[in-house]
C-alpha atoms as a PDB file:
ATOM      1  CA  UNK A   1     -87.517-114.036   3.372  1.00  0.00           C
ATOM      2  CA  UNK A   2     -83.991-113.508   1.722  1.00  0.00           C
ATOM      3  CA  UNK A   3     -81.350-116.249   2.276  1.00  0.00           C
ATOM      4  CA  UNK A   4     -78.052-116.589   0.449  1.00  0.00           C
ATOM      5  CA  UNK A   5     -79.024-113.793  -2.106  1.00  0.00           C
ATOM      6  CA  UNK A   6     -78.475-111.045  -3.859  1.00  0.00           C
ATOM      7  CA  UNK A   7     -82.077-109.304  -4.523  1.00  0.00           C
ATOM      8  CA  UNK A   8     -83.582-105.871  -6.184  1.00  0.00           C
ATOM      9  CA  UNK A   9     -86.634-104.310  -5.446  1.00  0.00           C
ATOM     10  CA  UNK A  10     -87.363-101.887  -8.029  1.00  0.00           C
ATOM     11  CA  UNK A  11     -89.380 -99.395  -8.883  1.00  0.00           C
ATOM     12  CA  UNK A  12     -93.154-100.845  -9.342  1.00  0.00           C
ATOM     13  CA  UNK A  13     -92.221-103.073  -6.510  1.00  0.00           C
ATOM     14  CA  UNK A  14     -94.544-102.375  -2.973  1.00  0.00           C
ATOM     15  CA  UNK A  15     -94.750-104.617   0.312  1.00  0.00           C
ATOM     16  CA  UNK A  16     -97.731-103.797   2.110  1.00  0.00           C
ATOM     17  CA  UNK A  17     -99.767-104.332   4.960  1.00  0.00           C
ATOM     18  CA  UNK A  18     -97.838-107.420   5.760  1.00  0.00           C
ATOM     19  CA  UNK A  19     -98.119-108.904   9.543  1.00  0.00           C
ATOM     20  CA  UNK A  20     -96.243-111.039  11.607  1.00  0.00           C
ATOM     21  CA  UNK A  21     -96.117-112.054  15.363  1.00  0.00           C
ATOM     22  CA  UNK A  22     -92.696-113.642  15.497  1.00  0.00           C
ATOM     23  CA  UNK A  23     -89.209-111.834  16.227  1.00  0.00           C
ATOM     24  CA  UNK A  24     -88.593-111.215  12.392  1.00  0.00           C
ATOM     25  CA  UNK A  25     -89.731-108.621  10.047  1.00  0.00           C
ATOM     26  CA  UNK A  26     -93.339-107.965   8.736  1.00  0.00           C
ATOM     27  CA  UNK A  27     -92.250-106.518   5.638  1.00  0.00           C
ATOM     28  CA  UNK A  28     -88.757-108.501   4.291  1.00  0.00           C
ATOM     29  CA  UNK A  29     -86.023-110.754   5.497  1.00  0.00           C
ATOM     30  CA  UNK A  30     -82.156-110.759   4.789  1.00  0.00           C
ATOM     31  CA  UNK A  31     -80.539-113.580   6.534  1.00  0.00           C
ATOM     32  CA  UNK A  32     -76.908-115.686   5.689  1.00  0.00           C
ATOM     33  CA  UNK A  33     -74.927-113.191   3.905  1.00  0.00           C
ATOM     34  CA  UNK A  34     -77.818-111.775   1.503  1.00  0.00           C
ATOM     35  CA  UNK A  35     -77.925-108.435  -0.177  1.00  0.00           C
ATOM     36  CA  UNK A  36     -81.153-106.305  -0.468  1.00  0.00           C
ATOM     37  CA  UNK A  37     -80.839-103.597  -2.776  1.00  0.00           C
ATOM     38  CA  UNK A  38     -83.898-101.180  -2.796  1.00  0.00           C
ATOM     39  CA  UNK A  39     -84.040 -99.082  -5.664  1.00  0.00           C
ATOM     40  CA  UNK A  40     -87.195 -97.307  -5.586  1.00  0.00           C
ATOM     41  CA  UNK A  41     -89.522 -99.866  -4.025  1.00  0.00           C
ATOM     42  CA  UNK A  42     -92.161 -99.183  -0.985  1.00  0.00           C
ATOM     43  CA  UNK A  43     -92.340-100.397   2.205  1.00  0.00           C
ATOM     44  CA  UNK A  44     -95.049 -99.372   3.768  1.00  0.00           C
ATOM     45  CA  UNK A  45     -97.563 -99.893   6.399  1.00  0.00           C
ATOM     46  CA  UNK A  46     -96.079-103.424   7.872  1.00  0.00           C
ATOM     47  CA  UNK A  47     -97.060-104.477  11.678  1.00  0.00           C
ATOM     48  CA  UNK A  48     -94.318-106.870  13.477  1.00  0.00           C
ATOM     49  CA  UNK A  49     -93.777-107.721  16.996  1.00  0.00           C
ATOM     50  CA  UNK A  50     -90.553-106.673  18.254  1.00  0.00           C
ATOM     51  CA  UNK A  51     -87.695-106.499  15.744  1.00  0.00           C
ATOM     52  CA  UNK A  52     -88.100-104.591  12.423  1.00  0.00           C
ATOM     53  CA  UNK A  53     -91.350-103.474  10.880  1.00  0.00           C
ATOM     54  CA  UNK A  54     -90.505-103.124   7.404  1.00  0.00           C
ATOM     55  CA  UNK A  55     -87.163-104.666   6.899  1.00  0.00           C
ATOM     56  CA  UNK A  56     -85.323-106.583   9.269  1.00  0.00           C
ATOM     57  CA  UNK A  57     -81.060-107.930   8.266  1.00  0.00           C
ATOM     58  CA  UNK A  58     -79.322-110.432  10.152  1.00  0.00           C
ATOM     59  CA  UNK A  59     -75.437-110.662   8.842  1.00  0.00           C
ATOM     60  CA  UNK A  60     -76.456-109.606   5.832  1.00  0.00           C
ATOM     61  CA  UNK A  61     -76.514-106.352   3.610  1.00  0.00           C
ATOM     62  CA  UNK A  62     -78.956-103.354   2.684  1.00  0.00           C
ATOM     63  CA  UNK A  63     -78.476-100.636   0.429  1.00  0.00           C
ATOM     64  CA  UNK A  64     -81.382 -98.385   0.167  1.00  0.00           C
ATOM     65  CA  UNK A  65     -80.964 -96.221  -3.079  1.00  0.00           C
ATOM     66  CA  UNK A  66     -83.842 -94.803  -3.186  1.00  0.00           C
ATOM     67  CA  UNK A  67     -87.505 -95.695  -2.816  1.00  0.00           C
ATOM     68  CA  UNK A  68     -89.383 -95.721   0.660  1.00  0.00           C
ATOM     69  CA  UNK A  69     -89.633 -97.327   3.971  1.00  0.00           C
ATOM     70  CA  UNK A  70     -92.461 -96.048   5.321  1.00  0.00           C
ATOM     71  CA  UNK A  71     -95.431 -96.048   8.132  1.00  0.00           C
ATOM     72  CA  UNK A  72     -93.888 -99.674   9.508  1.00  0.00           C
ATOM     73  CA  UNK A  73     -94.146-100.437  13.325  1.00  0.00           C
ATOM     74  CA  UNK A  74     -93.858-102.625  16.073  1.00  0.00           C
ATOM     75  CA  UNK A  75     -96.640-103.787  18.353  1.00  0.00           C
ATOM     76  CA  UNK A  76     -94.530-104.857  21.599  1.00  0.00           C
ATOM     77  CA  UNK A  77     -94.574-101.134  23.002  1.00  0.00           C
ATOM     78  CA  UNK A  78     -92.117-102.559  25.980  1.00  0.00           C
ATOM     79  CA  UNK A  79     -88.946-104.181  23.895  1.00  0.00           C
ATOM     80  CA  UNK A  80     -89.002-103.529  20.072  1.00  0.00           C
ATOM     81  CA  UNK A  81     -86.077-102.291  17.824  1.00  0.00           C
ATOM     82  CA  UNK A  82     -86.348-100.899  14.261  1.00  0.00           C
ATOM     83  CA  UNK A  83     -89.410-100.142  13.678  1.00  0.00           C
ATOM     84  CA  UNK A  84     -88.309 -98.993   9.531  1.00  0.00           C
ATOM     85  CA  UNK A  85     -85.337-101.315  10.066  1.00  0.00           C
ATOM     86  CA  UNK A  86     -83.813-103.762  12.320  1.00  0.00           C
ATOM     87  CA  UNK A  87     -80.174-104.747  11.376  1.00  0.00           C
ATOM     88  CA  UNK A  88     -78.009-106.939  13.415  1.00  0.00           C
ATOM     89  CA  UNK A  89     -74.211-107.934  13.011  1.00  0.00           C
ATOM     90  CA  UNK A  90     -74.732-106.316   9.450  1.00  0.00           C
ATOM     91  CA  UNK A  91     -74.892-103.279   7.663  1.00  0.00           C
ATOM     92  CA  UNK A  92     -77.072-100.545   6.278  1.00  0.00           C
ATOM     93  CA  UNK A  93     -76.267 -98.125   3.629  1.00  0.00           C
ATOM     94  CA  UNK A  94     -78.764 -95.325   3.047  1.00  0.00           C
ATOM     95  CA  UNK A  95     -77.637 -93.787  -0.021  1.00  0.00           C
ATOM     96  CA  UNK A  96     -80.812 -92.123  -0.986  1.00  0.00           C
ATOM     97  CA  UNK A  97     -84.510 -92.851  -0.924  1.00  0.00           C
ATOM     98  CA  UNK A  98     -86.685 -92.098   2.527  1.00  0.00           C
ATOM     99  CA  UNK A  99     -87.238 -93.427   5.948  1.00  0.00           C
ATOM    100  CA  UNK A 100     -90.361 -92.318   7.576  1.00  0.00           C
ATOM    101  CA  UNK A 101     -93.057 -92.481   9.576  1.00  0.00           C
ATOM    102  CA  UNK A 102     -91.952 -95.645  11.223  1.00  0.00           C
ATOM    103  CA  UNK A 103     -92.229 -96.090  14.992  1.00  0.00           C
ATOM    104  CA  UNK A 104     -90.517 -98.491  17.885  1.00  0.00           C
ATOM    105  CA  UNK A 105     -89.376 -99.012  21.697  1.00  0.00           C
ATOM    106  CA  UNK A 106     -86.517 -97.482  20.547  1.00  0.00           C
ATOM    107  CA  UNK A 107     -84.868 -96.862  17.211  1.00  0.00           C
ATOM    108  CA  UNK A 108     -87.932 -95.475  15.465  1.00  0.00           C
ATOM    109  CA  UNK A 109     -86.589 -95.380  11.874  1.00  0.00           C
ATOM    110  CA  UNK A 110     -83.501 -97.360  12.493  1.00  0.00           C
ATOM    111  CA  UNK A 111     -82.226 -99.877  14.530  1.00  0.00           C
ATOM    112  CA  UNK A 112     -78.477-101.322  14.438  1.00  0.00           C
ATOM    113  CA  UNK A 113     -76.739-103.523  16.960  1.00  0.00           C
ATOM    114  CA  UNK A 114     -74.495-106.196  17.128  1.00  0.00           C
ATOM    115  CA  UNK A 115     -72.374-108.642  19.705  1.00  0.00           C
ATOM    116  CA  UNK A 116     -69.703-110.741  18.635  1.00  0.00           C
ATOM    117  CA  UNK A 117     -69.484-109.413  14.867  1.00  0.00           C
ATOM    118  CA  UNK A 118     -69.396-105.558  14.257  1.00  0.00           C
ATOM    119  CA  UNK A 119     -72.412-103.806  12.405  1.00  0.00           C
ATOM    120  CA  UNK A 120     -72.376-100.759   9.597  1.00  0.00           C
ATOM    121  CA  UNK A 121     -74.065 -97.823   9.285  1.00  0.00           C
ATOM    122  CA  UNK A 122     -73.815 -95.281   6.218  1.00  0.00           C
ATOM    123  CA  UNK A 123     -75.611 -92.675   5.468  1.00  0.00           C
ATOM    124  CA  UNK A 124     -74.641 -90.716   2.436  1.00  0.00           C
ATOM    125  CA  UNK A 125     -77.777 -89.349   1.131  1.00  0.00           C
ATOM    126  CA  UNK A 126     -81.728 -89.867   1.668  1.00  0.00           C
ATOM    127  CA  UNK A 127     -83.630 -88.661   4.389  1.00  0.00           C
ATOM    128  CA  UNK A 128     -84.592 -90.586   8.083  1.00  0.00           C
ATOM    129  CA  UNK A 129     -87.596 -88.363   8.845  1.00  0.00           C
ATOM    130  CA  UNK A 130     -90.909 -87.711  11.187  1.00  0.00           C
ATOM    131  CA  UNK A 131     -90.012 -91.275  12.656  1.00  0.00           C
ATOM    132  CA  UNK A 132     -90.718 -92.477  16.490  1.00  0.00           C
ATOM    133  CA  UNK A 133     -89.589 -94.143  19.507  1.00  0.00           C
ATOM    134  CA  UNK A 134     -90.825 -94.654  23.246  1.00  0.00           C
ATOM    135  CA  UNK A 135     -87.467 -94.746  24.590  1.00  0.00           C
ATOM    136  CA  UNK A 136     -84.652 -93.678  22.483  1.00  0.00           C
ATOM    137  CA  UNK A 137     -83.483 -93.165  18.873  1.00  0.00           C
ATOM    138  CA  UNK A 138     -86.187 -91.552  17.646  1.00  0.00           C
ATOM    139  CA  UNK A 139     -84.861 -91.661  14.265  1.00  0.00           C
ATOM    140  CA  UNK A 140     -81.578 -94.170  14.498  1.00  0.00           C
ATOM    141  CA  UNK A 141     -80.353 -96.296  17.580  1.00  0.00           C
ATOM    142  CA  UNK A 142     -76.638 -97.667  17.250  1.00  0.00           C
ATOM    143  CA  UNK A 143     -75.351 -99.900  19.987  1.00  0.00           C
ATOM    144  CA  UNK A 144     -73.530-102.585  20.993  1.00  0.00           C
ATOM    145  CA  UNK A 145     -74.361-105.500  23.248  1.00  0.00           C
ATOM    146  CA  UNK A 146     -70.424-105.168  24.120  1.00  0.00           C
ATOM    147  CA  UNK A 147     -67.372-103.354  24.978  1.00  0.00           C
ATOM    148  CA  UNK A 148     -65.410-105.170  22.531  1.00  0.00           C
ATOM    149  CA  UNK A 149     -67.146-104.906  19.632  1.00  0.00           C
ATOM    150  CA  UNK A 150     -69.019-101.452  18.170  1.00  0.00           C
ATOM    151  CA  UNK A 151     -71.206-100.711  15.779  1.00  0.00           C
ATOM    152  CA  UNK A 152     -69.400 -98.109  13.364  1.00  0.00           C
ATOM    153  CA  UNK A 153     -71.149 -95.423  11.615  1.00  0.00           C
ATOM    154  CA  UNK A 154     -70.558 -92.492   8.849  1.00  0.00           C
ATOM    155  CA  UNK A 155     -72.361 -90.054   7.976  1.00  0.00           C
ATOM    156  CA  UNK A 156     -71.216 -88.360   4.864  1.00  0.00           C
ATOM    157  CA  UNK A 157     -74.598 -86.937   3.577  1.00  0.00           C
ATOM    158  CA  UNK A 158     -78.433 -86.653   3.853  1.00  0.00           C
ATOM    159  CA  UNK A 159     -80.739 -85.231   6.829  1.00  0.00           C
ATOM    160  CA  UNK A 160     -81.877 -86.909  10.125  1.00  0.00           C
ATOM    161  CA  UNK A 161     -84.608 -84.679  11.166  1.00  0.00           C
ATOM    162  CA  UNK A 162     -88.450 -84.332  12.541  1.00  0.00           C
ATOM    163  CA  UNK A 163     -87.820 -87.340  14.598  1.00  0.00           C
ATOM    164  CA  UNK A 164     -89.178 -87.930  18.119  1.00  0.00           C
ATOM    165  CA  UNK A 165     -89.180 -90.287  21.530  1.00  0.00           C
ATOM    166  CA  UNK A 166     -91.798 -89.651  23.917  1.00  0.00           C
ATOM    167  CA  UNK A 167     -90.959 -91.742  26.803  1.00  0.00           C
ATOM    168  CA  UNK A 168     -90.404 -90.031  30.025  1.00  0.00           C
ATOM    169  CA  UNK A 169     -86.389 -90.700  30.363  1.00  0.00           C
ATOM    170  CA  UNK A 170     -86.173 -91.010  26.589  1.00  0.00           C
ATOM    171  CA  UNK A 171     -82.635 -89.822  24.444  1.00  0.00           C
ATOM    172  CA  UNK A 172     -81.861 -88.858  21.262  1.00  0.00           C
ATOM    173  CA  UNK A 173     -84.222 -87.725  19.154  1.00  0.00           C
ATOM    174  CA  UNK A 174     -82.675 -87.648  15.840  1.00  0.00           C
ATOM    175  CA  UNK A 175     -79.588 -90.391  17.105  1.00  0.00           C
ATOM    176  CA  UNK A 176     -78.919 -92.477  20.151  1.00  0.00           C
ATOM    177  CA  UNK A 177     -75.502 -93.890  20.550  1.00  0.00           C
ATOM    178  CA  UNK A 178     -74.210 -96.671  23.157  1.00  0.00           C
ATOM    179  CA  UNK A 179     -71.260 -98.456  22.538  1.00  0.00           C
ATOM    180  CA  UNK A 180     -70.974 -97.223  19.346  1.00  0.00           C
ATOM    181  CA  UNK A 181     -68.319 -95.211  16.920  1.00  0.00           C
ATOM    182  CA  UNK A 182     -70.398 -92.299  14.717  1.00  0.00           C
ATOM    183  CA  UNK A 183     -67.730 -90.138  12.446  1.00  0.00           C
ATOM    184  CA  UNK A 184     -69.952 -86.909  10.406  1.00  0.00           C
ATOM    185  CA  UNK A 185     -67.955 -85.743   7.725  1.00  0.00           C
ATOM    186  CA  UNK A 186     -71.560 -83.843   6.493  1.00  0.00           C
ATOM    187  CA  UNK A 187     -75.227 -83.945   6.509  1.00  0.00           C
ATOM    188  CA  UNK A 188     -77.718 -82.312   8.496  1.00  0.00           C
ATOM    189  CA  UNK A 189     -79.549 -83.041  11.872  1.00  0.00           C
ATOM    190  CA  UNK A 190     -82.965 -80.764  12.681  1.00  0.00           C
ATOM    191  CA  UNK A 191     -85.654 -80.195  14.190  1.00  0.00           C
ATOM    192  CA  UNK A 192     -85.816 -83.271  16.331  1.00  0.00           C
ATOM    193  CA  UNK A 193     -86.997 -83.595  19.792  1.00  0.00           C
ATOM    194  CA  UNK A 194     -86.727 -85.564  22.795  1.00  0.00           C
ATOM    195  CA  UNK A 195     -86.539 -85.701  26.534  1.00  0.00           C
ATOM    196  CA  UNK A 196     -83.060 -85.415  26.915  1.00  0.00           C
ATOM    197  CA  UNK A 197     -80.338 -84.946  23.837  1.00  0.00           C
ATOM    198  CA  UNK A 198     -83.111 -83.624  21.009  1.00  0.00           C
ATOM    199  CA  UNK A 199     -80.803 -84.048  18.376  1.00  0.00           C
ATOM    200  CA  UNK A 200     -78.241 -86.175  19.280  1.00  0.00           C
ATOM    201  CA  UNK A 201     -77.627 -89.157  22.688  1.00  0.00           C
ATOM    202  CA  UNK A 202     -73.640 -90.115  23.170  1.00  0.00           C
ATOM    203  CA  UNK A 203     -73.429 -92.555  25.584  1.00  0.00           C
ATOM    204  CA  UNK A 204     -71.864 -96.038  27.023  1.00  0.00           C
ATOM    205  CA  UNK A 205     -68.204 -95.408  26.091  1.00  0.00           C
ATOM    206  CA  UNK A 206     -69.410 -94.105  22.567  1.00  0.00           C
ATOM    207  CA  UNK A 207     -67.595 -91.971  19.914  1.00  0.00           C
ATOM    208  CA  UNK A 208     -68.887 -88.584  18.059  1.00  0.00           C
ATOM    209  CA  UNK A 209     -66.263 -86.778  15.330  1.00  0.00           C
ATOM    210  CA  UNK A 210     -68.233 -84.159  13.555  1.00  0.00           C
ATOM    211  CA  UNK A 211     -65.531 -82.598  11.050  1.00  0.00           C
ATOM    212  CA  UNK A 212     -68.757 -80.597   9.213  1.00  0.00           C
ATOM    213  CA  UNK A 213     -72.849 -80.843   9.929  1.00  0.00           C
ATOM    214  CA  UNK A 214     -75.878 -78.697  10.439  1.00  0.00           C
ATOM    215  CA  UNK A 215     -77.322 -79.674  13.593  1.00  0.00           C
ATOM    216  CA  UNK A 216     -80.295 -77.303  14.040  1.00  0.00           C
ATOM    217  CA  UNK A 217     -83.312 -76.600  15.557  1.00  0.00           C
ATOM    218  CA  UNK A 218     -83.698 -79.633  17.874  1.00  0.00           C
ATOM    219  CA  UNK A 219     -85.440 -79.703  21.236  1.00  0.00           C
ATOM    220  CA  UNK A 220     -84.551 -81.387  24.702  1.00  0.00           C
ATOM    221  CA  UNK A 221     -87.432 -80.846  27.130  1.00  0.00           C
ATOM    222  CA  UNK A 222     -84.311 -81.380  29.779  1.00  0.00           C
ATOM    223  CA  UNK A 223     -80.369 -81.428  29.011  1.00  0.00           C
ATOM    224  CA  UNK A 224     -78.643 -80.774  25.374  1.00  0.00           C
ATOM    225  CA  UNK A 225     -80.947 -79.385  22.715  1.00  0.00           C
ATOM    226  CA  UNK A 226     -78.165 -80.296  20.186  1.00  0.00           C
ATOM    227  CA  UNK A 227     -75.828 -82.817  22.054  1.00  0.00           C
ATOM    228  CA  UNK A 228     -76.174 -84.609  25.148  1.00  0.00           C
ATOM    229  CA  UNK A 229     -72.842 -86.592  25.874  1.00  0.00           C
ATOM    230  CA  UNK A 230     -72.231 -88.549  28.979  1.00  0.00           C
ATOM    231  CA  UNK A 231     -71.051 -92.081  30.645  1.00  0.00           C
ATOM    232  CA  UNK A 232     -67.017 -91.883  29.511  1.00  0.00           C
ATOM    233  CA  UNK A 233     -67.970 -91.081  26.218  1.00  0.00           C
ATOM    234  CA  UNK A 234     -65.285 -89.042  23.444  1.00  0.00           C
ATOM    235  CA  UNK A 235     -66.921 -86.142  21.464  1.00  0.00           C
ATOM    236  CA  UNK A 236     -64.450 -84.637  18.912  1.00  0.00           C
ATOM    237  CA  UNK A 237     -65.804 -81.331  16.841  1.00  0.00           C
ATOM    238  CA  UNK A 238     -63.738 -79.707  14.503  1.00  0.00           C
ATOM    239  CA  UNK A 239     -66.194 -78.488  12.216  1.00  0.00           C
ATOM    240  CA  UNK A 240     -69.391 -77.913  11.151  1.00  0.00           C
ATOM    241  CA  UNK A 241     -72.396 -75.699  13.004  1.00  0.00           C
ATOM    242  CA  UNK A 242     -74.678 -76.201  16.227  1.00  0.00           C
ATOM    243  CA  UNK A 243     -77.173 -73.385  16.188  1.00  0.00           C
ATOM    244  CA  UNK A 244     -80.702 -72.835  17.862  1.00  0.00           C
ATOM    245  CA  UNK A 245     -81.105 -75.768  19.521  1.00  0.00           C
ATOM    246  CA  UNK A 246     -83.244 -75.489  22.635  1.00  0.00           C
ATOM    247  CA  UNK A 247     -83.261 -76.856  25.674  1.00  0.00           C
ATOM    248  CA  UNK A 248     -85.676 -76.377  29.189  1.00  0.00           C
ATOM    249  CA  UNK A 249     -83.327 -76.910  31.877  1.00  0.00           C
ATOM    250  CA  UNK A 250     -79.732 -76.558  30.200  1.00  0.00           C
ATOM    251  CA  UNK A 251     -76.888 -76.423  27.417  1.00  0.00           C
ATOM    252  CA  UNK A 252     -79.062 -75.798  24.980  1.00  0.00           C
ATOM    253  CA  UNK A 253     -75.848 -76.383  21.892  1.00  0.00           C
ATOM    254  CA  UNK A 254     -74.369 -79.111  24.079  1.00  0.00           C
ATOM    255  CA  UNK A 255     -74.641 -80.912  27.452  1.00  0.00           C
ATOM    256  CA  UNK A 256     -71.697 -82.818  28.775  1.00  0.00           C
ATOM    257  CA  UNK A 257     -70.798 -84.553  31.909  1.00  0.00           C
ATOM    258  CA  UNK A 258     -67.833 -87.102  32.641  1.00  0.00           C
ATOM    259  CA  UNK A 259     -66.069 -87.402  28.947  1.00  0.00           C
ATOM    260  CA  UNK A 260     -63.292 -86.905  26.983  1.00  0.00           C
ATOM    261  CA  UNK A 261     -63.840 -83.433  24.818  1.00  0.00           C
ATOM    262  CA  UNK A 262     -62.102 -81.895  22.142  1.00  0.00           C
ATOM    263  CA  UNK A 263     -63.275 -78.944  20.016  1.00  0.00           C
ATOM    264  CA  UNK A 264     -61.357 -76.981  17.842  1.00  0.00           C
ATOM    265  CA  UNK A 265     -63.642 -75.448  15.467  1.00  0.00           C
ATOM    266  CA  UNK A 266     -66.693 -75.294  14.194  1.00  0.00           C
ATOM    267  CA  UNK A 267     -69.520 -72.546  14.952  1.00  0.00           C
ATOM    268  CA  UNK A 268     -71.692 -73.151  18.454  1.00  0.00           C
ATOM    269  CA  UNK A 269     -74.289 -69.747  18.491  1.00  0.00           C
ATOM    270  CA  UNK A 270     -78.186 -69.225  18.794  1.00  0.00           C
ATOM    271  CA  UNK A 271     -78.843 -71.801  21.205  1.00  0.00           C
ATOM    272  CA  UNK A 272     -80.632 -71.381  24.136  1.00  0.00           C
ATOM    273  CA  UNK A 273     -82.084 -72.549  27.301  1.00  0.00           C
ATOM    274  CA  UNK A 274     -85.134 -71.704  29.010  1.00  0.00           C
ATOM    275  CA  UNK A 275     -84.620 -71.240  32.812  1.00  0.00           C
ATOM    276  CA  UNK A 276     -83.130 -69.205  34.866  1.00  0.00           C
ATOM    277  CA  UNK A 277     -79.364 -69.697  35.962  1.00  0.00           C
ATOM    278  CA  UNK A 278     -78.815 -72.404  32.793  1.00  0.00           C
ATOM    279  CA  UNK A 279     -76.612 -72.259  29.998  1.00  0.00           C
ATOM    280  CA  UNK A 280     -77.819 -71.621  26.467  1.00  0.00           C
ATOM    281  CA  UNK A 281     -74.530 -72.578  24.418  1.00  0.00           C
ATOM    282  CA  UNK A 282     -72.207 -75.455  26.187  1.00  0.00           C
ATOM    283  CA  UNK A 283     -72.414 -76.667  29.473  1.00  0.00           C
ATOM    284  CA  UNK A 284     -69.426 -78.680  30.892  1.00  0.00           C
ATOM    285  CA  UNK A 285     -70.449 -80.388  34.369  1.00  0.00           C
ATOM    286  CA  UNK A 286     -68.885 -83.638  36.050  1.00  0.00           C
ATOM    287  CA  UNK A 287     -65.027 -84.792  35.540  1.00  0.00           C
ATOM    288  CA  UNK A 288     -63.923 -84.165  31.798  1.00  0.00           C
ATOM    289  CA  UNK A 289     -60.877 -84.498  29.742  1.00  0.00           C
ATOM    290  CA  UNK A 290     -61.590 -81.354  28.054  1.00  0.00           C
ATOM    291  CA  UNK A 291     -59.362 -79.277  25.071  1.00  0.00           C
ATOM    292  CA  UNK A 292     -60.747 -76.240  24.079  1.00  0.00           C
ATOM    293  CA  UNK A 293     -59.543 -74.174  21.021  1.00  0.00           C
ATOM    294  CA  UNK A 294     -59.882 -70.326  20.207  1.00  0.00           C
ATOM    295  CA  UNK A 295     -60.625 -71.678  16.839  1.00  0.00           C
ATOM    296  CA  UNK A 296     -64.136 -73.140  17.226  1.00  0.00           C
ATOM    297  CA  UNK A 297     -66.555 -70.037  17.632  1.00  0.00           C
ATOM    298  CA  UNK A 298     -68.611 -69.908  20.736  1.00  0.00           C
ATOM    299  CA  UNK A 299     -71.283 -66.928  20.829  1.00  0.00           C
ATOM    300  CA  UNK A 300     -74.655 -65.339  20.745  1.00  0.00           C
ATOM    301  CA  UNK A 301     -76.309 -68.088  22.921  1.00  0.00           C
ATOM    302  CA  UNK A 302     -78.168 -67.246  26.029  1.00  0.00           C
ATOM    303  CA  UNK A 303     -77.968 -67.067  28.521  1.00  0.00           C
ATOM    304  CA  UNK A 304     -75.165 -67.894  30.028  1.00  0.00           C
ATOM    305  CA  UNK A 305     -74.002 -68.477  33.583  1.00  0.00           C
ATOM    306  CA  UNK A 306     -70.749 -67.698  34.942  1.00  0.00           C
ATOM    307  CA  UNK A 307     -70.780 -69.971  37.741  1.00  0.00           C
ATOM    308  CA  UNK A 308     -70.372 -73.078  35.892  1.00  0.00           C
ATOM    309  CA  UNK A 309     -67.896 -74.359  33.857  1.00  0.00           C
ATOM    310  CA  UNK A 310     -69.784 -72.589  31.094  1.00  0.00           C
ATOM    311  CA  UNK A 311     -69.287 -71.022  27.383  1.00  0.00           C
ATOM    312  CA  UNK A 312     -71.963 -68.200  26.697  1.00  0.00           C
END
C-alpha cells in the first residue's frame, strides 16, 4: 500500500498471486495524493473482491509506461469494478505498456469513476486488450456517480481491442461511458464484442468527439457494432473511420436514439447488419438533435432500409 508517495516499479519488479478479501486491491495501493509510476513491472495473476485486481488508486496518480497488468480479477461476480485497475477521484495515464487478460462486473481492464472530485483518463499509447466484464466495459468503464462532476478522458494513441462482456444486457465492449466526457484525437478500437455497442457504449448524458480513430471490426450481438449512443448523450465525429463493424439486429457503424449528433466527416463504410429490414451503416431512431454534413462519407454498408431515418 502506497500513501503520500511517489513510487517506481521497474523493470525486474513482479507482484504476483497476491489475495485479498477487502474492498482494496490484491496487487498495489495508491492512496492520499501518491504517484505510481510503472515502468516495465508485472502485475499479474492477483485475486480481490470487488474493486481492482491488480492496482487499485484512490485520489492519487498512475502512469503506466510500460510493463504489464495482467490476468488480475475480481471474485464478487455481482458488484466489482477494475478488474486490471480500479481508479477513483484520480487519474490514469496509459502511456505504453499492456493491459490484459483482466476480468470484472464491469470495467474488465479498466475501471474509472468519481463523485465529488473529477477523475482522468489518458491513453496515449499501450494496448487494453483480450480483457472481460459481466456487465459492461469490457475493456474500460468511465462514469460518474453525478451530473455535476465527469470523469474526462483522451485518447490520443494506442489500441482498445479483443475485449468482451458477456452478460445478457451487457454494453461496450471495448468502452462504456456514463456520465462521462471521452475526446479521440487517434488510436484504434477493434475487434471487440458485446451485447449491445461492441466497440463503443455512450450513455447517461455522456460525451464522444472522435476528430481521427480506427474503430473496426467490433461485434454487437444486438444494436451498434461500432457505436451505440443513447440516454441524451452528444456524439461529435469529424474524423477518423468506422468500418466493418457488425451487428445482429441493427446499425451495424452506429446506433443512435434520443441525442445530440453532429458528423461532418470522417469515413462510415463496410458495416453491416444481419437481419432483414435493419440498417448496416447508421441508424438514427428516437428524438435527435441531428447535423449531418456531405463531408463525412457514408457508403458501401448493407443493407440499408429506406424506411427509417437511415444512411446506407
Amino acid at each position: 500500500k502506497i500513501t503520500g508517495a511517489t513510487v517506481n516499479l521497474n523493470s525486474g519488479v513482479t507482484v504476483q498471486n497476491a489475495l485479498s478479501t477487502h474492498d482494496g486491491s490484491a496487487g498495489v495501493e495508491v492512496y492520499s495524493s501518491s504517484t505510481l509510476n510503472i515502468n516495465g513491472a508485472t502485475i499479474t495473476g492477483n485475486k480481490g473482491n470487488n474493486k481492482g485486481g491488480g492496482v487499485s488508486v484512490v485520489s492519487s496518480t498512475l502512469n503506466l509506461n510500460s510493463g504489464t497488468i495482467s490476468n488480475n480479477y475480481l471474485t464478487n461476480t455481482n458488484d466489482s469494478h477494475g478488474g486490471g485497475v480500479f481508479v477513483w477521484e484520480g487519474v490514469i495515464n496509459v502511456k505504453g505498456g499492456t493491459i490484459s487478460g483482466n476480468s470484472a462486473y464491469t470495467g474488465g481492464g479498466v475501471w474509472v469513476d468519481c463523485n465529488t472530485s473529477s477523475s482522468t483518463f489518458t491513453m496515449s499509447a499501450g494496448n487494453i486488450i483480450s480483457n472481460t466484464a459481466i456487465s459492461g466495459g469490457g475493456g474500460v468503464y468511465l462514469r460518474s456517480n453525478t451530473n455535476n462532476v465527469k470523469t474526462n478522458a483522451t485518447m490520443s494513441g494506442g489500441t482498445i481491442s479483443d475485449n468482451k462482456t458477456t452478460g445478457t444486457n451487457a454494453g461496450g465492449g471495448g468502452l462504456f461511458l456514463t456520465r462521462s466526457n471521452l475526446t479521440i484525437i487517434s488510436g484504434n478500437i477493434k475487434n471487440n464484442t458485446s451485447k449491445t455497442s461492441g466497440g463503443i457504449h455512450v450513455g447517461g448524458m455522456s460525451r464522444l468527439e472522435i476528430q481521427n480513430v480506427l474503430i473496426e471490426g467490433n461485434i454487437s450481438q444486438q444494436f451498434g457494432g461500432g457505436i451505440g449512443a443513447y440516454d441524451n448523450s452528444t456524439l461529435i465525429i469529424s474524423g477518423g473511420i468506422i468500418r466493418n463493424n457488425t451487428a445482429t439486429t441493427t446499425g451495424g457503424g452506429l446506433d443512435i436514439a434520443n441525442i445530440t449528433f453532429m458528423l461532418s466527416g470522417g469515413t462510415i463504410t463496410g458495416n453491416k447488419c444481419n437481419t432483414s429490414n435493419c440498417v448496416g451503416g447508421l441508424k438514427v431512431a428516437g428524438n435527435n438533435n441531428a447535423s449531418l454534413s456531405d463531408s463525412a462519407n457514408v457508403t458501401g454498408n448493407t443493407p440499408s432500409n429506406s424506411n427509417t431515418p437511415a444512411y446506407p
